[in-house]
PDB file of N, CA and C in Angstrom:
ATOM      1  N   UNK A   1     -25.535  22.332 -19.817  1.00  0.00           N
ATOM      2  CA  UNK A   1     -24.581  22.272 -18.734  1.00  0.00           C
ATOM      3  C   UNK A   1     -24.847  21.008 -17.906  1.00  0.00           C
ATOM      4  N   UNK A   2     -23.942  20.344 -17.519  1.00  0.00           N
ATOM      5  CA  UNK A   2     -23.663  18.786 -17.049  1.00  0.00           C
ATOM      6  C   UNK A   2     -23.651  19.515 -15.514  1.00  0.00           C
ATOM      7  N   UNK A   3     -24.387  19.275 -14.534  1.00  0.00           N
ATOM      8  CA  UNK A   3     -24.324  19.031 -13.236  1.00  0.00           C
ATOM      9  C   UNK A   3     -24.005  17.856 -12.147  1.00  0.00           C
ATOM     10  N   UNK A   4     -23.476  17.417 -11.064  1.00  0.00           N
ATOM     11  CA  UNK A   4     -23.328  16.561 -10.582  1.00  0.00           C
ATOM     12  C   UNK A   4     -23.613  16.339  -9.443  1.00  0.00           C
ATOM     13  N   UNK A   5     -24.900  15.887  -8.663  1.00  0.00           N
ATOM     14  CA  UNK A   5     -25.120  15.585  -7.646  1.00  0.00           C
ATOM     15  C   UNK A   5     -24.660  15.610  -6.391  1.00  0.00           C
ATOM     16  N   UNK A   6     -24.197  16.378  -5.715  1.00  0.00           N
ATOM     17  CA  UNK A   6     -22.714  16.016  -4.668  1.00  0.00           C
ATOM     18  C   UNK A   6     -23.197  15.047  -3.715  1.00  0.00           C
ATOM     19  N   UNK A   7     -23.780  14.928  -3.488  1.00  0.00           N
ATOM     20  CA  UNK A   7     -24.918  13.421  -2.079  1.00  0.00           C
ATOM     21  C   UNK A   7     -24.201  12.171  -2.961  1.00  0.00           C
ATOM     22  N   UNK A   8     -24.868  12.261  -4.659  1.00  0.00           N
ATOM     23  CA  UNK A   8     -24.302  11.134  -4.882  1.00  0.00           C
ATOM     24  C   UNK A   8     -23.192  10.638  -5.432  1.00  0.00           C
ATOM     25  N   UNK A   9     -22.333  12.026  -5.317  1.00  0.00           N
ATOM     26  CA  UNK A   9     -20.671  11.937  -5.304  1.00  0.00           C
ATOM     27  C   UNK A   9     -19.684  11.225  -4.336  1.00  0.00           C
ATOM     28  N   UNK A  10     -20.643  11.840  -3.092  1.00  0.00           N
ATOM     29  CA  UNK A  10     -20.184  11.691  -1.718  1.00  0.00           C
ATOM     30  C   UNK A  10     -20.598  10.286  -1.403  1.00  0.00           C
ATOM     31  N   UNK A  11     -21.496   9.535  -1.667  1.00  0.00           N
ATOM     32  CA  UNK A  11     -22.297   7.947  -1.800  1.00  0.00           C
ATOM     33  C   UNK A  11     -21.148   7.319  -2.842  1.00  0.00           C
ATOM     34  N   UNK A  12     -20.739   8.091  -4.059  1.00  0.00           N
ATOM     35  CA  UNK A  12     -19.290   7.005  -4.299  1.00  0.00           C
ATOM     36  C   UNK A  12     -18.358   7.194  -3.665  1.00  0.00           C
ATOM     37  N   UNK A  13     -18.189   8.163  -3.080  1.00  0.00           N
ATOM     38  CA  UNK A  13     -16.853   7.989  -2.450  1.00  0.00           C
ATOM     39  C   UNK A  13     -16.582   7.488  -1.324  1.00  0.00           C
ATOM     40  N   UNK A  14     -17.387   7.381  -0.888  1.00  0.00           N
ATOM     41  CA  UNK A  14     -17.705   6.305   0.187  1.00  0.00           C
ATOM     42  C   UNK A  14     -17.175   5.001   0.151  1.00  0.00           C
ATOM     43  N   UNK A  15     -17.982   5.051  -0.674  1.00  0.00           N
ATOM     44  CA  UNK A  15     -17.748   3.663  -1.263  1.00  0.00           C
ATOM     45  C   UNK A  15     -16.653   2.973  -1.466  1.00  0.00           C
ATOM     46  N   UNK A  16     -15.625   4.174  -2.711  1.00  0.00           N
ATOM     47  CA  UNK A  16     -14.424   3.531  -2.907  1.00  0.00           C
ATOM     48  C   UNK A  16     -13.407   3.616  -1.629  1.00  0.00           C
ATOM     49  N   UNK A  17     -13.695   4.483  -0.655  1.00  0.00           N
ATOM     50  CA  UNK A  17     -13.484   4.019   0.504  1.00  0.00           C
ATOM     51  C   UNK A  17     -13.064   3.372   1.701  1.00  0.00           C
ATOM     52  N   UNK A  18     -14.532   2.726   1.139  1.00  0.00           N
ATOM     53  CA  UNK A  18     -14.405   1.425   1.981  1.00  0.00           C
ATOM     54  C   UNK A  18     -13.878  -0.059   1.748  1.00  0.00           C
ATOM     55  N   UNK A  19     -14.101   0.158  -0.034  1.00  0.00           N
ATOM     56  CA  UNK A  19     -13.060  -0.495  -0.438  1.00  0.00           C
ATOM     57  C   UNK A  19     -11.640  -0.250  -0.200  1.00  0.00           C
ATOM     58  N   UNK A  20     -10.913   0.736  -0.332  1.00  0.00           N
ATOM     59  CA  UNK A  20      -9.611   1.000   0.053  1.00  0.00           C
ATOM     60  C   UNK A  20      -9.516   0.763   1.321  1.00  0.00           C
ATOM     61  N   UNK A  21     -10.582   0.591   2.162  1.00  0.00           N
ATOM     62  CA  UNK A  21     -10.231   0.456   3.769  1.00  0.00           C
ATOM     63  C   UNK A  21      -9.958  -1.445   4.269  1.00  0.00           C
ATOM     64  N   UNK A  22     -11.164  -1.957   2.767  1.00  0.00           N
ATOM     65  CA  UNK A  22     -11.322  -3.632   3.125  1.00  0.00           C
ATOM     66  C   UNK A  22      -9.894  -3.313   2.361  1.00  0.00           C
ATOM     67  N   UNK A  23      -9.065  -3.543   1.741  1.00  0.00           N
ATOM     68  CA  UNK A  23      -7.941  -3.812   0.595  1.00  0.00           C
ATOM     69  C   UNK A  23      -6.970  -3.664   1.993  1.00  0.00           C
ATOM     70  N   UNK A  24      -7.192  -2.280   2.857  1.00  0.00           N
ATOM     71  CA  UNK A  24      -5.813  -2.271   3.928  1.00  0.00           C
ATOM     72  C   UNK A  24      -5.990  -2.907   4.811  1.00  0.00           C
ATOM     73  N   UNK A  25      -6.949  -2.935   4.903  1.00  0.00           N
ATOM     74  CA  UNK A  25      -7.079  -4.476   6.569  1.00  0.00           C
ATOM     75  C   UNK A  25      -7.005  -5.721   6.045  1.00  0.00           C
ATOM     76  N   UNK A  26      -7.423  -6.040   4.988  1.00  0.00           N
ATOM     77  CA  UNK A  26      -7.085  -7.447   5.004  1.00  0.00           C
ATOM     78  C   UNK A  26      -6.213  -8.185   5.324  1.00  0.00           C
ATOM     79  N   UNK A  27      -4.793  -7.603   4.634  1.00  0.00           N
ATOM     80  CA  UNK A  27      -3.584  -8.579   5.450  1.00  0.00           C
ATOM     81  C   UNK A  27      -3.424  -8.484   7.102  1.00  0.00           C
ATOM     82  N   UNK A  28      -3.909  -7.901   7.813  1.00  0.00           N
ATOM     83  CA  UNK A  28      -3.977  -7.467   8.863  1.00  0.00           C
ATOM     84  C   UNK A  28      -4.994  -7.947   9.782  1.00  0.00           C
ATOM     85  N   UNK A  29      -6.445  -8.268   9.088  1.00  0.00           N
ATOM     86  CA  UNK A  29      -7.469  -9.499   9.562  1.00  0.00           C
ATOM     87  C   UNK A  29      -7.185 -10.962   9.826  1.00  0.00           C
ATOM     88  N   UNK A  30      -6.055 -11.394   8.456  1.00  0.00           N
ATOM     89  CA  UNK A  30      -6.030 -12.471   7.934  1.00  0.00           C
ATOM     90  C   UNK A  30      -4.831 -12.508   9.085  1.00  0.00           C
ATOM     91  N   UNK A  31      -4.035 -11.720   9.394  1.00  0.00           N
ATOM     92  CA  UNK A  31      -3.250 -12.448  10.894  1.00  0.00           C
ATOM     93  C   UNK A  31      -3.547 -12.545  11.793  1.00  0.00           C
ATOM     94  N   UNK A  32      -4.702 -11.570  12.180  1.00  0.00           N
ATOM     95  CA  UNK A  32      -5.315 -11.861  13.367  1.00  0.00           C
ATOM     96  C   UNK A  32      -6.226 -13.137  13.511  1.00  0.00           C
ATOM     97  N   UNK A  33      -6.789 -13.764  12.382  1.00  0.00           N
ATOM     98  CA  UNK A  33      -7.748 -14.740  12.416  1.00  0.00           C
ATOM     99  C   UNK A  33      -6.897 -15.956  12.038  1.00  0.00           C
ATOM    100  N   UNK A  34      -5.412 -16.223  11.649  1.00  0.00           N
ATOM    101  CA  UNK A  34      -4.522 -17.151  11.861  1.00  0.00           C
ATOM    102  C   UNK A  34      -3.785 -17.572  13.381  1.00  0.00           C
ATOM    103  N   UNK A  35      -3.714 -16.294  13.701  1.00  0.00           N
ATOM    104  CA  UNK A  35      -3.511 -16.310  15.104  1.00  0.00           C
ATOM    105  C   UNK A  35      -2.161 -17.283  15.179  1.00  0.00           C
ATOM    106  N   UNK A  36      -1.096 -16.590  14.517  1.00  0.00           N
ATOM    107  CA  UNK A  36       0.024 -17.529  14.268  1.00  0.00           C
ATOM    108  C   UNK A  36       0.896 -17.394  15.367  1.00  0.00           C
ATOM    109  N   UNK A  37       1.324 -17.829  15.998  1.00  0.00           N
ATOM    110  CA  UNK A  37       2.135 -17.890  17.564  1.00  0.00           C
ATOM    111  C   UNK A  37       3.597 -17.191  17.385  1.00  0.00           C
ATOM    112  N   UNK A  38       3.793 -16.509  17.831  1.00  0.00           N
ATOM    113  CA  UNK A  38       5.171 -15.666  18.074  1.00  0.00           C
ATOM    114  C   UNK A  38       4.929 -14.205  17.312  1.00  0.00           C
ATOM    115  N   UNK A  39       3.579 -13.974  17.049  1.00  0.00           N
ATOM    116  CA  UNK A  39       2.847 -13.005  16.237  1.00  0.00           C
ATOM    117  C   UNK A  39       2.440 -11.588  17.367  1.00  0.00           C
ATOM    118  N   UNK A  40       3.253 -10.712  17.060  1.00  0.00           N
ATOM    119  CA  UNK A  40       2.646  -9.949  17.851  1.00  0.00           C
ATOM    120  C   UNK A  40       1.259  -9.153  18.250  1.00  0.00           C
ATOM    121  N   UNK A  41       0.347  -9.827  18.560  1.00  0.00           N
ATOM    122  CA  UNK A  41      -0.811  -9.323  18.407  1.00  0.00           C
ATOM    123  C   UNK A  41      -1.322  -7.745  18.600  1.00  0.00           C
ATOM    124  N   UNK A  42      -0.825  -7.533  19.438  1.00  0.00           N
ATOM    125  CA  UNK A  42      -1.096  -5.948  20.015  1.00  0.00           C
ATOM    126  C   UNK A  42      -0.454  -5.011  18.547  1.00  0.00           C
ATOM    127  N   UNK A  43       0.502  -5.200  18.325  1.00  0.00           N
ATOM    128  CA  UNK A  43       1.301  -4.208  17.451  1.00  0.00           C
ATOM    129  C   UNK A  43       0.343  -4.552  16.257  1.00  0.00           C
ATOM    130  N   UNK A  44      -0.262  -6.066  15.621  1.00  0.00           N
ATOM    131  CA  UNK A  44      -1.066  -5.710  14.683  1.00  0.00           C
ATOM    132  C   UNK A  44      -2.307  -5.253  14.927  1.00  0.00           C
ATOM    133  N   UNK A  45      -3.034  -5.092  16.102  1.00  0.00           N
ATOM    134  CA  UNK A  45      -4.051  -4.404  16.766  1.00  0.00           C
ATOM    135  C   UNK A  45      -3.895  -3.042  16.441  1.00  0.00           C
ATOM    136  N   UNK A  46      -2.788  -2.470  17.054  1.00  0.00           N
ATOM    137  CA  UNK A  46      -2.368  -1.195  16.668  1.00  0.00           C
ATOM    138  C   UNK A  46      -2.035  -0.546  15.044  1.00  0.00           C
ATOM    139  N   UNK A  47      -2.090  -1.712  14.507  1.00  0.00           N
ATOM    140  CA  UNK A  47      -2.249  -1.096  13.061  1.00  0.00           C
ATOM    141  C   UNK A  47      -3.386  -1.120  12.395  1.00  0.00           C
ATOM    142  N   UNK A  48      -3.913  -1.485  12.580  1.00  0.00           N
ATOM    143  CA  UNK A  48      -5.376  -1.801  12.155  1.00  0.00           C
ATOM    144  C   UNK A  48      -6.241  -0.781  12.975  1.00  0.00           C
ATOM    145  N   UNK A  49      -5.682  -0.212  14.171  1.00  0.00           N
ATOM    146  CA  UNK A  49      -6.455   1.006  14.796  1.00  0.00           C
ATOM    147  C   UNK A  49      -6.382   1.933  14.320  1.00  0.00           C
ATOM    148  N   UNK A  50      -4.396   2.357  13.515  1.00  0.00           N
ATOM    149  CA  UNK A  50      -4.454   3.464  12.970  1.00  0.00           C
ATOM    150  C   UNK A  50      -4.656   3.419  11.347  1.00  0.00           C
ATOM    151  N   UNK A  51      -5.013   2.226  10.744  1.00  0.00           N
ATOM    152  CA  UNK A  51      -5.944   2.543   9.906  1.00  0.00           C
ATOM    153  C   UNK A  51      -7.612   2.609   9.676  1.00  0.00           C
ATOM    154  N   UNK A  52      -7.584   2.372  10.815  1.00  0.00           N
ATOM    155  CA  UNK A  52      -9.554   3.104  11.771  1.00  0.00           C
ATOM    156  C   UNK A  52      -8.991   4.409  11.517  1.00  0.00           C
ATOM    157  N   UNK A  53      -8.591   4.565  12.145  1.00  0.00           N
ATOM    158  CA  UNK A  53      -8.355   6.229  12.412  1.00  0.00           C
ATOM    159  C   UNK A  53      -8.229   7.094  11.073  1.00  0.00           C
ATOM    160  N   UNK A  54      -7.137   6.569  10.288  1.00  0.00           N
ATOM    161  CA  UNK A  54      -6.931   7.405   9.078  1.00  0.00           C
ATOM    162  C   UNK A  54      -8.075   7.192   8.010  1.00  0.00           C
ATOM    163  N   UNK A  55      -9.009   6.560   8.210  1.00  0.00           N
ATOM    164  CA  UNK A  55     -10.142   6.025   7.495  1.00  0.00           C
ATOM    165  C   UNK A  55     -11.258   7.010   7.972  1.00  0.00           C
ATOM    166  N   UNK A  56     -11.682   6.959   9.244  1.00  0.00           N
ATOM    167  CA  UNK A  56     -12.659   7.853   9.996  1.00  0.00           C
ATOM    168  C   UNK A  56     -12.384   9.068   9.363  1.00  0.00           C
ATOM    169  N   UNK A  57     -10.879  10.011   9.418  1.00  0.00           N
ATOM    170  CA  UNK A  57     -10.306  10.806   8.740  1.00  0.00           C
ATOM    171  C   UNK A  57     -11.022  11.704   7.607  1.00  0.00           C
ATOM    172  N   UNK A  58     -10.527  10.341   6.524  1.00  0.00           N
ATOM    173  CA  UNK A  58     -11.086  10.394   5.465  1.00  0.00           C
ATOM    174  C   UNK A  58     -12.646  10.641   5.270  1.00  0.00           C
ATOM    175  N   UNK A  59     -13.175   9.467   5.991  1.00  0.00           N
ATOM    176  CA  UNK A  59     -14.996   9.929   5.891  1.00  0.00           C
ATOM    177  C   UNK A  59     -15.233  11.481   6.583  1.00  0.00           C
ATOM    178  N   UNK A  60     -15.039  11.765   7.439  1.00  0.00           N
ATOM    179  CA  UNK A  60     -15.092  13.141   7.715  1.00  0.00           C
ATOM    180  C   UNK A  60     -15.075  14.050   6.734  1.00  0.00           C
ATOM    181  N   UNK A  61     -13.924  14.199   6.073  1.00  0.00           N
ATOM    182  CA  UNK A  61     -13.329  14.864   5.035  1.00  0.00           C
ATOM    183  C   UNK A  61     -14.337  14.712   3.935  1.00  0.00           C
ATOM    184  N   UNK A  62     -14.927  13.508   4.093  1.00  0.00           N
ATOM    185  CA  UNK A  62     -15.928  13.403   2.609  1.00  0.00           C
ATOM    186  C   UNK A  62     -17.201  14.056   2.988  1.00  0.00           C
ATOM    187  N   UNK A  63     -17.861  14.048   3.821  1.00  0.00           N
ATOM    188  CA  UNK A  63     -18.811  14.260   4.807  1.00  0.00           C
ATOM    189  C   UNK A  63     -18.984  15.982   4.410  1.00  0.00           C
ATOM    190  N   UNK A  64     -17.899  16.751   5.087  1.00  0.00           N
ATOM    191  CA  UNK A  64     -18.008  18.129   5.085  1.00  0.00           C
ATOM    192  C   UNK A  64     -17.467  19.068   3.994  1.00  0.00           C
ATOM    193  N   UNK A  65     -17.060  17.962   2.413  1.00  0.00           N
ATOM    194  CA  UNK A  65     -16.354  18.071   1.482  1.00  0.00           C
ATOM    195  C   UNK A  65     -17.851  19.173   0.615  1.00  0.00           C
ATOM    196  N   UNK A  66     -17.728  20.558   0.122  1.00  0.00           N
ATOM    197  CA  UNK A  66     -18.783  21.308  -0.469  1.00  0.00           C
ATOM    198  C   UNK A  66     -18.602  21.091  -2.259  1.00  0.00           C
ATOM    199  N   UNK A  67     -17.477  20.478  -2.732  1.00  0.00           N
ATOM    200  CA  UNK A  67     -17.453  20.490  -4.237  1.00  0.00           C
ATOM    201  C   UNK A  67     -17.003  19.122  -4.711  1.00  0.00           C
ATOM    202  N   UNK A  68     -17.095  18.607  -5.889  1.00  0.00           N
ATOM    203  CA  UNK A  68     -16.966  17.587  -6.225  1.00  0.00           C
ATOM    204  C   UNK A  68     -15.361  17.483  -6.480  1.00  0.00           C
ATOM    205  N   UNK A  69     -14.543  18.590  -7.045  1.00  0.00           N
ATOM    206  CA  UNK A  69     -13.526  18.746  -7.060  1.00  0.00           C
ATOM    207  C   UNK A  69     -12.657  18.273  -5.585  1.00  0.00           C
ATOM    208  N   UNK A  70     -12.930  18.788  -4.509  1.00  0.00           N
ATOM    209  CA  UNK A  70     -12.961  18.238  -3.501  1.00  0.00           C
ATOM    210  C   UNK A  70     -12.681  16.844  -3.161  1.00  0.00           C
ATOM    211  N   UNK A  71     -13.951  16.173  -3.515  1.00  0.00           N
ATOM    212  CA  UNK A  71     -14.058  14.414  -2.971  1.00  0.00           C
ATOM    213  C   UNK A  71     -13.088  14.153  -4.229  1.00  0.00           C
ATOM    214  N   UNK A  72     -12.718  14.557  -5.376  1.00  0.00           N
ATOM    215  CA  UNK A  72     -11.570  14.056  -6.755  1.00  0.00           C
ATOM    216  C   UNK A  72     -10.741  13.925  -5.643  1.00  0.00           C
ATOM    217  N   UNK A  73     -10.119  14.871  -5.013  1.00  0.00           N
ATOM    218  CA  UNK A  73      -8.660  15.311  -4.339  1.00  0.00           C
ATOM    219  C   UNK A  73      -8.903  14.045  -3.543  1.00  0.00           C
ATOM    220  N   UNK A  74      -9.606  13.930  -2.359  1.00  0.00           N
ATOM    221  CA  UNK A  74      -9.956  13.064  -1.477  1.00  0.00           C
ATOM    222  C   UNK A  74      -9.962  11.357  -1.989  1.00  0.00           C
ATOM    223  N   UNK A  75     -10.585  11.208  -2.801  1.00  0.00           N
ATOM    224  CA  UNK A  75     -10.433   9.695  -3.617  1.00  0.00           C
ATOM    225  C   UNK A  75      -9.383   9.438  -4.000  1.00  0.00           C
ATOM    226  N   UNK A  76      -7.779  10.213  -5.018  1.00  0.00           N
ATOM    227  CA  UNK A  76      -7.002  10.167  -5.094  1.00  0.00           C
ATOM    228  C   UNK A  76      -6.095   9.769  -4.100  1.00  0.00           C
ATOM    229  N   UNK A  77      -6.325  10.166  -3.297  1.00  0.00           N
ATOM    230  CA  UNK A  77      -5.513  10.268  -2.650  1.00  0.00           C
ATOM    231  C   UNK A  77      -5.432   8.983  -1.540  1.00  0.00           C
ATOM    232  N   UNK A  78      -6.208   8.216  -1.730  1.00  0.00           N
ATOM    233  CA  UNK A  78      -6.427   6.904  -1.001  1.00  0.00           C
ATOM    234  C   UNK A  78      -5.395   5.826  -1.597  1.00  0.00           C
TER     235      UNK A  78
END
């Protein structure tokens, strides 16, 4: 019988993550650090907060996740 670690389930999923989290901010860094004039800064502030937020979300969810089946659902779904 094949067992699976859940610590180091939860250590990839993390992971892919945070990759999915660098992949959604980037276009969203890359305007803020152009700082292109007539650019609304605040509104891209505000998007980049609520993908903090829906990210934090997610780690939570991985955090208090008890089966590996679980973090599947959770990774998908990124």
């Amino acid at each position: 019988m094949i067992s699976i670690n859940l610590n180091k389930a939860k250590a990839i999923s993390h992971d892919l993550r945070r990759t999915a989290r660098s992949e959604e901010l980037a276009p969203l860094d890359a305007l803020i650090a152009k700082q292109i004039p007539g650019s609304d800064a605040e509104a891209i502030e505000a998007a980049r907060q609520l993908l903090r937020d829906k990210h934090a979300e997610v780690q939570t969810s991985i955090e208090v996740a008890t089966e590996v089946d679980a973090l599947k659902t959770i990774v998908e779904a990124l």
